[in-house]
Protein backbone atom coordinates (compact mmCIF):
# COMPACT_ATOMS: atom_id res chain seq x y z
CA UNK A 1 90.16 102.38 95.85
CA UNK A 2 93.79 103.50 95.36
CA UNK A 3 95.36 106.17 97.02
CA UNK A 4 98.85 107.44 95.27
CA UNK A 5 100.93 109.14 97.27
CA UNK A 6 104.93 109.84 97.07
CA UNK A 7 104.47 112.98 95.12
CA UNK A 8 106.60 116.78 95.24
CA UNK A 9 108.93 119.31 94.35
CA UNK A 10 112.36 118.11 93.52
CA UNK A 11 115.54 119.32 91.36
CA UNK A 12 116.86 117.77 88.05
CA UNK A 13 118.58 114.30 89.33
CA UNK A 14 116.91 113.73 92.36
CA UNK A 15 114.68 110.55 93.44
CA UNK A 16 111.42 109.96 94.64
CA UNK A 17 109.31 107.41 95.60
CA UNK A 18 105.61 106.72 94.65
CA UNK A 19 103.47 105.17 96.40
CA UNK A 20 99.72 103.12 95.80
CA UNK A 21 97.92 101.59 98.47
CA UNK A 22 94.97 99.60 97.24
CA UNK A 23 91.81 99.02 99.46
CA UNK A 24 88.60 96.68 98.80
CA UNK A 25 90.41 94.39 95.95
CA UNK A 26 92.87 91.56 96.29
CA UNK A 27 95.72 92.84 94.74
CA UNK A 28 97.43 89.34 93.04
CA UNK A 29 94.33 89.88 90.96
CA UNK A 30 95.45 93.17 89.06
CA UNK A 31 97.53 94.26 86.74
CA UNK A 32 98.96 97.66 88.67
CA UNK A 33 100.63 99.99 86.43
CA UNK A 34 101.67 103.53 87.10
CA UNK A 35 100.81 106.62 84.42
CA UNK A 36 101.48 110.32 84.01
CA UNK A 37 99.72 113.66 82.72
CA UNK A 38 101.96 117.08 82.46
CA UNK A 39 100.08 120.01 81.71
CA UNK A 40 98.49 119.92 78.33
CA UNK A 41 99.39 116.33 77.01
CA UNK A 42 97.45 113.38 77.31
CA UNK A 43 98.18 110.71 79.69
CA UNK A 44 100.24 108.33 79.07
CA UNK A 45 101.64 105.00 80.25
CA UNK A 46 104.83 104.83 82.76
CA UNK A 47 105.29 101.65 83.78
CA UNK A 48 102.89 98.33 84.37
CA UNK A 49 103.98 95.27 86.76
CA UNK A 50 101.71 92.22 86.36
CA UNK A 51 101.56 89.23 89.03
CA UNK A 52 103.96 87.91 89.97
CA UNK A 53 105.99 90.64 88.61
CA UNK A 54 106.48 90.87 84.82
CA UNK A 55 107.31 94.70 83.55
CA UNK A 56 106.92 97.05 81.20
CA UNK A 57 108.25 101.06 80.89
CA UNK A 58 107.89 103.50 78.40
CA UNK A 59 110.70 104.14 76.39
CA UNK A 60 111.20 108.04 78.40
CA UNK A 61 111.99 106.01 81.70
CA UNK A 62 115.45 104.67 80.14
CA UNK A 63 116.27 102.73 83.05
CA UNK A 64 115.69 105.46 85.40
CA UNK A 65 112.34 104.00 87.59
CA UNK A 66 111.66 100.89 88.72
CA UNK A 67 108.09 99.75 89.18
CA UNK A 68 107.46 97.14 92.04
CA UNK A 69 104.55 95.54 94.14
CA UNK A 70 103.65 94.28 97.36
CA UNK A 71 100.97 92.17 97.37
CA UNK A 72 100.67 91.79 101.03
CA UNK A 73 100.62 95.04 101.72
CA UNK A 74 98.42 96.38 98.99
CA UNK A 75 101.42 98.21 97.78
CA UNK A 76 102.61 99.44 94.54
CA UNK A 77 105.79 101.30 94.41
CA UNK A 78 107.56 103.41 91.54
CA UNK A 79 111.02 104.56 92.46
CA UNK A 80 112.28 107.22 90.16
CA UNK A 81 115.40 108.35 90.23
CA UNK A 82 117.60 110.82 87.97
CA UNK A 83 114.42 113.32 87.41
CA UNK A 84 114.07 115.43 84.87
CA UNK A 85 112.49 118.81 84.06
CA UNK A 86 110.42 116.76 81.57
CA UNK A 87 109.20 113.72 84.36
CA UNK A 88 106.96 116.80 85.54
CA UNK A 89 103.05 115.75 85.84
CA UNK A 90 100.59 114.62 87.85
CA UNK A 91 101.16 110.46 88.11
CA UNK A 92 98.20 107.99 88.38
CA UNK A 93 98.08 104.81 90.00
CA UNK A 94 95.61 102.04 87.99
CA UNK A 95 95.06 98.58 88.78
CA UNK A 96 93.22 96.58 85.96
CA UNK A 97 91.95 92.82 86.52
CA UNK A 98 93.10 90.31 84.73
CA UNK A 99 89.88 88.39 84.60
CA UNK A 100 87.25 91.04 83.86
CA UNK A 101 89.74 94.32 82.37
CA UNK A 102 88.08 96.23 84.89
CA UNK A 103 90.05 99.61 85.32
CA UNK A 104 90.37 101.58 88.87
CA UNK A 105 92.55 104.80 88.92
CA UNK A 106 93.84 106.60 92.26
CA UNK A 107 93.59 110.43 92.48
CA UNK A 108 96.93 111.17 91.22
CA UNK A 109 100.35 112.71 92.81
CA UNK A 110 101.84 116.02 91.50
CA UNK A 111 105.29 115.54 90.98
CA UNK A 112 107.56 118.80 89.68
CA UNK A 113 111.16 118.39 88.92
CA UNK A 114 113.05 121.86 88.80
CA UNK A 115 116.28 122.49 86.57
């Protein structure tokens, strides 16, 4: 189970930080990656942070989040910073296996960014 949290209303270059806390799987096993659906578009990928810590963005972040995990604590973090407008959707925690490509998603976190 994964539980995002983080999410809410913000103006055009403020930060936020999103949160994932994972329950019932050992974390070191997953892939963790963090996605995003705005109002009529498909989702799409945001980040990913294998273990021990290889990442990937999408081109749109240009150096603006930062995609981290804490294995410990179940933990996956995305800190995004210098919103924009266009960063407005609901964002999805997923954690995929590396062994068996099963694929959990959390419930999601609205995030709006205002002009």
């Amino acid at each position: 189970q994964l539980q995002a949290s983080g999410g809410g209303l913000v103006q055009a270059g403020e930060s936020l930080r999103l949160s994932c806390a994972a329950s019932g799987i050992t974390l070191s096993m997953y892939t963790m990656g963090w996605y995003r659906q705005a109002p009529g578009s498909q989702r799409e990928l945001v980040a990913l942070i294998s273990n021990p810590g290889g990442t990937t963005y999408n081109d749109f972040v240009e150096g603006r989040f930062t995609i981290s995990r804490d294995n410990a604590k179940k933990t996956v973090y995305l800190q995004m910073n210098t919103l924009k407008p266009e960063d407005t959707a609901v964002y999805y925690c997923s954690a995929r296996n590396r062994y068996d490509n099963r694929v959990y998603w959390g419930q999601g976190t609205l995030v709006t960014v205002s002009r």
